[in-house]
Protein backbone atom coordinates (compact mmCIF):
# COMPACT_ATOMS: atom_id res chain seq x y z
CA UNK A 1 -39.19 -32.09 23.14
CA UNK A 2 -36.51 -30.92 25.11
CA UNK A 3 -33.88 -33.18 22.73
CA UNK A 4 -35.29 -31.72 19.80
CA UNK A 5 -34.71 -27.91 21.16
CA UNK A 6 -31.05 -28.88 21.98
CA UNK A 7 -30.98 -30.57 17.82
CA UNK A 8 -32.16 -26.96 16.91
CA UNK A 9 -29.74 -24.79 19.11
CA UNK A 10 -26.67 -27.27 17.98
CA UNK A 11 -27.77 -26.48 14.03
CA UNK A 12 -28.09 -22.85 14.68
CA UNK A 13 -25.11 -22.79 16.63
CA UNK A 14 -23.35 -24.65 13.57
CA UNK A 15 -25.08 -22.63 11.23
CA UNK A 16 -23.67 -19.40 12.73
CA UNK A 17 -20.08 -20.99 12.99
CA UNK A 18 -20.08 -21.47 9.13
CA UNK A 19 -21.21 -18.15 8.99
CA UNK A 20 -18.72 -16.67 10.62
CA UNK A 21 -16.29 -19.05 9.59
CA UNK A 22 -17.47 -16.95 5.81
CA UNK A 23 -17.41 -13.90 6.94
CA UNK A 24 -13.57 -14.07 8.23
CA UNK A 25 -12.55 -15.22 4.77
CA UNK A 26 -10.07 -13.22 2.89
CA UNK A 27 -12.03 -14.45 -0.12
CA UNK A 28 -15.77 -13.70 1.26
CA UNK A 29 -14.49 -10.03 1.35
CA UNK A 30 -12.72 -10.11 -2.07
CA UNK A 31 -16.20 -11.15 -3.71
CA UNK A 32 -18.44 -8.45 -2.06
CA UNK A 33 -16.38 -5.67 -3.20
CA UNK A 34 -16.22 -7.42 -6.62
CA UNK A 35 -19.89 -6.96 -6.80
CA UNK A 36 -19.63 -3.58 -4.67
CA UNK A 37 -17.92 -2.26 -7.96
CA UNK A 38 -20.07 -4.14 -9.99
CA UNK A 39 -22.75 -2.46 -9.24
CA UNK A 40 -21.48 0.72 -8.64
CA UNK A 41 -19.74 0.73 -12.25
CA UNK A 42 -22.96 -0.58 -13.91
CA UNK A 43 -24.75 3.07 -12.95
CA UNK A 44 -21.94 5.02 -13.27
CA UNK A 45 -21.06 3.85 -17.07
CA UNK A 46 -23.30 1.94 -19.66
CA UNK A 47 -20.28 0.12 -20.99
CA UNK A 48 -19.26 -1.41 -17.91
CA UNK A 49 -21.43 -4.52 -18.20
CA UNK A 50 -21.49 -5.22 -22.01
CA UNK A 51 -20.01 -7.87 -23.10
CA UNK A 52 -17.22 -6.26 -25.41
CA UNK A 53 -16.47 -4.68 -21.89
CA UNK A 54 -16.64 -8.17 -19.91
CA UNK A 55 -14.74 -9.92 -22.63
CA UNK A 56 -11.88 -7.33 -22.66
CA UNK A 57 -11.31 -7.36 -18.99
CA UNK A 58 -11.22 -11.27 -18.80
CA UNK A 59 -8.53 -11.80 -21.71
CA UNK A 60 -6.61 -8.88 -19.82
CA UNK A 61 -6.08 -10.61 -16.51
CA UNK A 62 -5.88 -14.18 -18.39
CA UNK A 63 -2.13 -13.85 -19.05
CA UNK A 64 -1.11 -11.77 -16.50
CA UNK A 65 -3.46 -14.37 -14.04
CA UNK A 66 -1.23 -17.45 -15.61
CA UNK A 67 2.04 -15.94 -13.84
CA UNK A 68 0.07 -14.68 -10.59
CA UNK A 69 -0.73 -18.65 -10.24
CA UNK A 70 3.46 -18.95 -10.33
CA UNK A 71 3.81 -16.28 -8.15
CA UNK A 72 0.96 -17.56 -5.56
CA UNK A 73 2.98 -21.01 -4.91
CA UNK A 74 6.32 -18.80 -4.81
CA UNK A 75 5.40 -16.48 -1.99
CA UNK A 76 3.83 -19.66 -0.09
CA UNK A 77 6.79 -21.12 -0.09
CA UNK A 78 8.46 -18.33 1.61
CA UNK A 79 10.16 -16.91 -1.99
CA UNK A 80 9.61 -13.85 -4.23
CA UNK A 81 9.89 -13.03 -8.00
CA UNK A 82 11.08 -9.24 -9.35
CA UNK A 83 11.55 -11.13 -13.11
CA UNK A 84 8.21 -12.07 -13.97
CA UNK A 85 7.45 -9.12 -16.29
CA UNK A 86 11.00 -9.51 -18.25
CA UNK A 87 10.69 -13.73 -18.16
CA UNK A 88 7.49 -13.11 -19.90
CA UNK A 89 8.42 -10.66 -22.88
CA UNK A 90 11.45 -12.78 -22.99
CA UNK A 91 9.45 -16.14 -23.64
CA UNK A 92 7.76 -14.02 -26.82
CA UNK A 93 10.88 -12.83 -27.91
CA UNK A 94 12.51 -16.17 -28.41
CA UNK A 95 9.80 -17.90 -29.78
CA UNK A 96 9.64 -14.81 -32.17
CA UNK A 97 12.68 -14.46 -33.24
CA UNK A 98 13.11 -18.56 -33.60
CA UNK A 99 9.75 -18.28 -35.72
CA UNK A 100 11.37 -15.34 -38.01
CA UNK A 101 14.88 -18.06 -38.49
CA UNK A 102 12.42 -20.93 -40.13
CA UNK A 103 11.39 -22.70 -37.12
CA UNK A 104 7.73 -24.36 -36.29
CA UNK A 105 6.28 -22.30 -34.01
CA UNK A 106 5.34 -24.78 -32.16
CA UNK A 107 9.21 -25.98 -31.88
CA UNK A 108 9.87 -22.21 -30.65
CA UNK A 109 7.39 -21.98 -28.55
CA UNK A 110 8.44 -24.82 -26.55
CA UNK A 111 12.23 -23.72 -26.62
CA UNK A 112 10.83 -20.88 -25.13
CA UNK A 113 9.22 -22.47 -22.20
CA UNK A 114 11.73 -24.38 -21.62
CA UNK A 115 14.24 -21.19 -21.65
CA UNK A 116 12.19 -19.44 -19.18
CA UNK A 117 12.26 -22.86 -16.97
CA UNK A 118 16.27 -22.56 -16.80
CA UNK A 119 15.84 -19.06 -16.00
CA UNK A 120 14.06 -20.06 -12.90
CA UNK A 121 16.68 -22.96 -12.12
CA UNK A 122 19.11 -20.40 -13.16
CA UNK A 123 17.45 -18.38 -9.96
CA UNK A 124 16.76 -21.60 -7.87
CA UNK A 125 20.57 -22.74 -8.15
CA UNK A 126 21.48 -19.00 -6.56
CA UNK A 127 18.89 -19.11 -3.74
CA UNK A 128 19.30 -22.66 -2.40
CA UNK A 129 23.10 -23.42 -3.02
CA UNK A 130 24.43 -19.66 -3.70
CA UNK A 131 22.33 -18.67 -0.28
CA UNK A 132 21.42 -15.33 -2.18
CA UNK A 133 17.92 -13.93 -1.36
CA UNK A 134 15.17 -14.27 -3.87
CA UNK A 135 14.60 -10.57 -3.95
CA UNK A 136 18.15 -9.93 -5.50
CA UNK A 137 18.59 -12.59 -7.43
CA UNK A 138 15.06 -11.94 -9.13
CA UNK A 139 15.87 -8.20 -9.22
CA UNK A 140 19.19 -9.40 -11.32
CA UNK A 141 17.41 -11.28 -13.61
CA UNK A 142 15.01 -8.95 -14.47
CA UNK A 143 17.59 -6.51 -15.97
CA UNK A 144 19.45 -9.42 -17.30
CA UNK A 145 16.64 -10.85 -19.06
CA UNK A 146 14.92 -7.01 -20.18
CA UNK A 147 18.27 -6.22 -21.49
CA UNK A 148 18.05 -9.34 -23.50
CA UNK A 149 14.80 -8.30 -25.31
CA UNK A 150 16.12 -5.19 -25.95
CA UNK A 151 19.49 -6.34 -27.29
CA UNK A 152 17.73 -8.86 -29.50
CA UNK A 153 14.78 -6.61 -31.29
CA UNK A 154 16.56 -3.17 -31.01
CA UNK A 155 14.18 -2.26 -28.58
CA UNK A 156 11.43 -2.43 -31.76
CA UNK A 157 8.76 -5.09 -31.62
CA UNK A 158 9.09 -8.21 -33.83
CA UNK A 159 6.35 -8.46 -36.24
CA UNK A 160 4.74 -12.46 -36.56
CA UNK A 161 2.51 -11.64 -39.44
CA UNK A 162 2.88 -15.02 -40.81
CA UNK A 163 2.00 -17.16 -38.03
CA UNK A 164 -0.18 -19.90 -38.82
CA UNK A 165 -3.81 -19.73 -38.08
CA UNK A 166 -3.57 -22.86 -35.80
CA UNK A 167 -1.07 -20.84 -33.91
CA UNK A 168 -2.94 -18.11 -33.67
CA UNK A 169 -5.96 -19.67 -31.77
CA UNK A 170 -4.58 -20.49 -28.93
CA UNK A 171 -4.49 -16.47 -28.09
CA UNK A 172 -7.18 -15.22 -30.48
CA UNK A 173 -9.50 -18.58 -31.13
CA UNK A 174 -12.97 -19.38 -29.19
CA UNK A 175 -14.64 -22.32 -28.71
CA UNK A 176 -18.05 -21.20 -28.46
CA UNK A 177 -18.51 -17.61 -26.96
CA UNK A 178 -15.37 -18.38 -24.90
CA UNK A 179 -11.85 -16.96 -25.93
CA UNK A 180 -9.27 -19.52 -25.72
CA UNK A 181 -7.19 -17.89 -23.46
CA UNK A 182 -9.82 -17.95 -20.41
CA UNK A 183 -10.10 -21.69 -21.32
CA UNK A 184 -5.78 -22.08 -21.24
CA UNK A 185 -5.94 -19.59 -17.83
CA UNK A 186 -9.15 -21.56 -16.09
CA UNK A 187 -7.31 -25.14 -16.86
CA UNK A 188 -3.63 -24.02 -15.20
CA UNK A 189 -6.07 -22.28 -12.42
CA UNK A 190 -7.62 -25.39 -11.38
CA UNK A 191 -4.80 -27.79 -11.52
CA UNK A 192 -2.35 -25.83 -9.69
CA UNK A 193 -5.39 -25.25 -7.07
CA UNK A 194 -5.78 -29.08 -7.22
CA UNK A 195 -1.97 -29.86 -6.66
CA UNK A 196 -1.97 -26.84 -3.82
CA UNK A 197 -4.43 -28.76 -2.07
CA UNK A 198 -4.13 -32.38 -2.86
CA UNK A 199 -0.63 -33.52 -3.74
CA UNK A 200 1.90 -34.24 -1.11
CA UNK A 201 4.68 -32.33 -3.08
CA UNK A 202 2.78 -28.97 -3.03
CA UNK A 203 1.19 -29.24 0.33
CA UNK A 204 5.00 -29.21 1.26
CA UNK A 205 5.17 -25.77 -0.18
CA UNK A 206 3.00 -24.58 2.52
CA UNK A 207 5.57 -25.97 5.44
CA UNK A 208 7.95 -24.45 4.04
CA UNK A 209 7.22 -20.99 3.91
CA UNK A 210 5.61 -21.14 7.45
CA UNK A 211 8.92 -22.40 8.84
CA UNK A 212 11.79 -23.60 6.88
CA UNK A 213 14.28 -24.77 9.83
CA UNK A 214 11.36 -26.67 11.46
CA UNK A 215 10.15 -27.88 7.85
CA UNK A 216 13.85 -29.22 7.34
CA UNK A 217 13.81 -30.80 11.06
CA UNK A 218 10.59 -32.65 10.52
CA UNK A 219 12.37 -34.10 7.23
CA UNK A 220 11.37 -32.02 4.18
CA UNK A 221 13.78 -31.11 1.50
CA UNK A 222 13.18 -26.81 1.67
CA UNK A 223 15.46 -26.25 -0.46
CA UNK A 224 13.97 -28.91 -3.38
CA UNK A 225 10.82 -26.92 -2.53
CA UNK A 226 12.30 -23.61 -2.77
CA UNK A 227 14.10 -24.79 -6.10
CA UNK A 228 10.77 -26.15 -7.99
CA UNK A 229 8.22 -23.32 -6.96
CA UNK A 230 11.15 -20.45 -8.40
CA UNK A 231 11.49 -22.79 -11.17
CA UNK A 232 7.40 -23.07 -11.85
CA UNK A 233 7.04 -19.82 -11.76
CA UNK A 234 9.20 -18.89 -14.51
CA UNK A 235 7.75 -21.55 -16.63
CA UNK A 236 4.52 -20.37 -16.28
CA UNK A 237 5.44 -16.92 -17.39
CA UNK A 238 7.28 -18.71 -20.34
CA UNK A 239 3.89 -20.41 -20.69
CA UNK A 240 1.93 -16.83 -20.59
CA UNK A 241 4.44 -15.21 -22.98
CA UNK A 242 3.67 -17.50 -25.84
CA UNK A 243 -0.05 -17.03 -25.53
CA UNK A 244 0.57 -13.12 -25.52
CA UNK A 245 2.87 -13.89 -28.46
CA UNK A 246 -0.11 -15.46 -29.83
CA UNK A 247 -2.76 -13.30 -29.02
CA UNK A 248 -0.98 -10.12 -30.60
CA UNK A 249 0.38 -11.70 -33.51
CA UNK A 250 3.98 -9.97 -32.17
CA UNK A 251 6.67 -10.25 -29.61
CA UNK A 252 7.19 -7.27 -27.66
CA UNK A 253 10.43 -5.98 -26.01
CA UNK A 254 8.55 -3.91 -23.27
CA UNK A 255 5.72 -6.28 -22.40
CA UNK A 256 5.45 -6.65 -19.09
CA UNK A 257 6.83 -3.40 -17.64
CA UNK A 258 5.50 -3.25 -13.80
CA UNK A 259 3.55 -6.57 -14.24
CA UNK A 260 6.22 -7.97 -10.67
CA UNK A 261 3.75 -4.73 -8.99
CA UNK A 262 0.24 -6.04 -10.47
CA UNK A 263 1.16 -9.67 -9.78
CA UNK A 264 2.31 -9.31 -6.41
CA UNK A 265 -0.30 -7.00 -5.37
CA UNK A 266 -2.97 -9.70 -6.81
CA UNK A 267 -1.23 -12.36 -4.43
CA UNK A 268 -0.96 -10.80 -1.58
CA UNK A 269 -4.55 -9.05 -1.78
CA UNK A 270 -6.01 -12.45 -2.12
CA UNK A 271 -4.43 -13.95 1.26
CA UNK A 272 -1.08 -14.70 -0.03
CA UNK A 273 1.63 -13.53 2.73
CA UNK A 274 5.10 -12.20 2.05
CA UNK A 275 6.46 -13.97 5.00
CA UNK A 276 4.90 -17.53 3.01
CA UNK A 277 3.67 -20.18 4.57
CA UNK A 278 0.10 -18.78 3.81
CA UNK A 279 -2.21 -18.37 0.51
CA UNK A 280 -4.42 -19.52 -2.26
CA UNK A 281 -5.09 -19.57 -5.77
CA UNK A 282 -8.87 -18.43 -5.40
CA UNK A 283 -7.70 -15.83 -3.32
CA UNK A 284 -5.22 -14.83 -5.86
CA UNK A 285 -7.34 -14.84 -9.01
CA UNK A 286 -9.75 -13.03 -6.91
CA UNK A 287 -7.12 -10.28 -6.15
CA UNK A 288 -6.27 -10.10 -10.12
CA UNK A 289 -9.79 -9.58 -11.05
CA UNK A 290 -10.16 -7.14 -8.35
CA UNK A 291 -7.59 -5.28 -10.12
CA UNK A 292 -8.89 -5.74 -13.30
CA UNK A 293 -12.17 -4.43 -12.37
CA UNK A 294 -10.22 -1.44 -10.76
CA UNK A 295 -8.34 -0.55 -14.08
CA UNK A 296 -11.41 -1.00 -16.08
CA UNK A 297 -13.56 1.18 -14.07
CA UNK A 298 -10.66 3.78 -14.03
CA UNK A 299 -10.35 3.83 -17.80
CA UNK A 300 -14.22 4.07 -18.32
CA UNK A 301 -14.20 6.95 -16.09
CA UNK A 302 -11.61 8.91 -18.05
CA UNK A 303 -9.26 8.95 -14.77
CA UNK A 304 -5.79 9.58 -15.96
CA UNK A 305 -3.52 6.68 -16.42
CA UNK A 306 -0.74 8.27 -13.76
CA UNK A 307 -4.12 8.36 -10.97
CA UNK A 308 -4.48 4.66 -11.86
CA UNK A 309 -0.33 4.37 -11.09
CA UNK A 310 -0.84 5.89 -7.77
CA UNK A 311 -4.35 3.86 -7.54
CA UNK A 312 -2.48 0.23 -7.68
CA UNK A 313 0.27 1.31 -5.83
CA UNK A 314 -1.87 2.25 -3.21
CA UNK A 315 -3.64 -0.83 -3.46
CA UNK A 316 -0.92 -2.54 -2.94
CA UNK A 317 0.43 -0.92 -0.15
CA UNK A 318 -2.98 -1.22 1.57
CA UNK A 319 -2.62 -5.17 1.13
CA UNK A 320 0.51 -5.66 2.35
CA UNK A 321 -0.20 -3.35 5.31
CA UNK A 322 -3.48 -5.61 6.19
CA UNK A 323 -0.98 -8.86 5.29
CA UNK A 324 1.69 -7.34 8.21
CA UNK A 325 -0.97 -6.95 11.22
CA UNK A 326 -2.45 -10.05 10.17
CA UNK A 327 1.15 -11.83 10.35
CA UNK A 328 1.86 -9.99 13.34
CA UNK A 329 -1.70 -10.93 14.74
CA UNK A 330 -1.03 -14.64 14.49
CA UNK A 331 2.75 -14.35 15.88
C-alpha cells in the first residue's frame, strides 16, 4: 500500500514537473496568446476566421518565414543580418531581369540563389577574416544591394508576364487546398529544425553563440560556423525572393523594405537571443505568426497602417527587453 502511495506521489510529482517544465516555455506562451487573439479577433470581426482570411495570412508570413529560419540560426550563432530585406528583392531582380534577356527561368532563378549565397560569403569573408561586426557589414550590404535594385529597374518594377505556368506554381500553385508556398515554407521549416537539433554541424551553431573563445578552446572552428550560418541566411532569402518573384508574377525594387525589423522581431520573440547561443525554429515561426496575426487583426480593424508601425516596433522592443533580463537572469 504504502509503495503504491509513494508510485502515485512520484507520478504526480513528475506530472507537475512537465507541467511546469510547459508553462516556462517561451513557446507555451507564444501559443496561448495565438489563440488569445484568436478568439478575441473571431468576435470582434466576421472575416477573421474565413478561410480567404486564413489563407492570406499564411502565404504572407510564408516568404518572409523562409528568411526568419536564416535569421534564427544567424542570431544563435552569435551573428546578425540588416540585408535580408534588400538580399531578397535582389534575388527577384536578377532572376527577372535574366528571365527578360532569354534565359530559363529556372537557369535565373538558380543564378539568383546562388548570387544571394556570395552575398552572404561576401559578408562572412568581412566578419571572420576582415574582423568587422555583423551589424555593419550587414548594414553595408543592405544599401549596396537596395541600390542595386534600384540601379537595375529604375526604381520601376519589372513586369514577368510571360513566365511559364510551371514557374508560376511554385508561388501561386496548390496541391489540394494547400498553396504551394506553405508546402516550400513547412519543408525548409522542418529540415533546418531537424539539422538545428540533430546534426553535429548545426548543434555547433549553438556553442558558438553561447561562447565563441571557449567554443574555439574546446576545438570548434567559430569562425567556419560564423561563415556558413551568414552565408545560409542569405541563400535562403535568395531562396524566398524567387518564390515572391513567382508568386507576383514581378520583381520588385522595394520588396522587402523593413522586413530586417519583422524578421528580427519574429526571432527574438520566439526565444531567439541577440547575444546567440540560444533559440529555435518553433519559437521563431511562432513569433512570425504572432505577427502575422497582429497585422491581420490591425488591418481588419481599420487601425491605421502608421499605428501598426508603432505597434511592431513596440513589439519588438518589448521582446528584446524580456530577451535582456532573461540574458541577464542566467548571467
Amino acid at each position: 500500500m504504502e509503495q503504491s502511495v509513494n508510485i502515485a506521489l512520484a507520478e504526480t510529482s513528475r506530472g507537475k514537473s512537465l507541467l511546469g517544465r510547459l508553462l516556462r516555455m517561451r513557446e507555451t506562451g507564444l501559443i496561448l496568446i495565438i489563440l488569445a487573439l484568436f478568439i478575441g479577433m473571431s468576435f470582434a470581426s466576421p472575416y477573421f476566421l474565413t478561410w480567404v482570411n486564413i489563407r492570406a495570412m499564411t502565404m504572407a508570413f510564408a516568404v518572409e518565414g523562409i528568411v526568419v529560419v536564416g535569421m534564427t540560426v544567424l542570431l544563435i550563432s552569435g551573428g546578425i543580418d540588416l540585408s535580408v530585406g534588400s538580399v531578397t528583392a535582389l534575388s527577384g531582380v536578377i532572376a527577372g531581369w535574366l528571365f527578360l534577356q532569354g534565359i530559363d527561368p529556372w537557369v535565373a532563378a538558380a543564378i539568383a540563389i546562388v548570387a544571394c549565397t556570395a552575398i552572404g560569403s561576401f559578408m562572412g569573408f568581412f566578419t571572420t577574416r576582415i574582423g568587422l561586426h555583423h551589424f555593419i557589414v550587414s548594414l553595408a550590404v543592405m544599401v549596396i544591394a537596395r541600390g542595386i535594385c534600384l540601379l537595375a529597374t529604375g526604381g520601376r518594377p519589372i513586369g514577368l508576364y510571360t513566365l511559364p505556368p510551371e514557374f508560376k506554381f511554385i508561388g501561386q500553385g496548390t496541391i489540394g487546398p494547400i498553396p504551394v508556398v506553405i508546402i516550400l515554407f513547412v519543408v525548409v521549416v522542418i529540415a533546418a529544425d531537424f539539422m538545428l537539433r540533430r546534426t553535429t554541424m548545426f548543434r555547433k551553431v549553438f556553442y558558438t553563440g553561447s561562447n565563441e573563445k571557449a567554443a574555439a578552446y574546446s576545438g570548434i572552428r567559430t569562425k567556419k560556423v560564423v561563415f556558413l550560418t551568414t552565408t545560409l541566411c542569405s541563400a535562403l532569402c535568395g531562396f524566398a525572393g524567387i518564390i515572391y518573384m513567382a508568386r507576383f508574377g514581378s520583381a520588385q525594387p522595394t520588396f522587402g523594405l523593413g522586413m530586417e525589423l519583422n524578421v528580427i522581431a519574429a526571432a527574438v520573440i520566439g526565444g531567439a537571443s541577440l547575444n546567440g547561443g540560444s533559440g529555435s525554429i518553433f519559437g521563431a515561426i511562432l513569433g512570425t505568426v504572432l505577427l502575422s496575426v497582429v497585422s491581420s487583426s490591425l488591418a481588419l480593424l481599420d487601425v491605421s497602417v502608421y499605428w501598426q508601425d508603432i505597434i511592431r516596433g513596440s513589439i519588438l522592443l518589448a521582446a528584446v527587453t524580456i530577451d535582456h533580463f532573461l540574458n541577464k537572469k542566467r548571467g
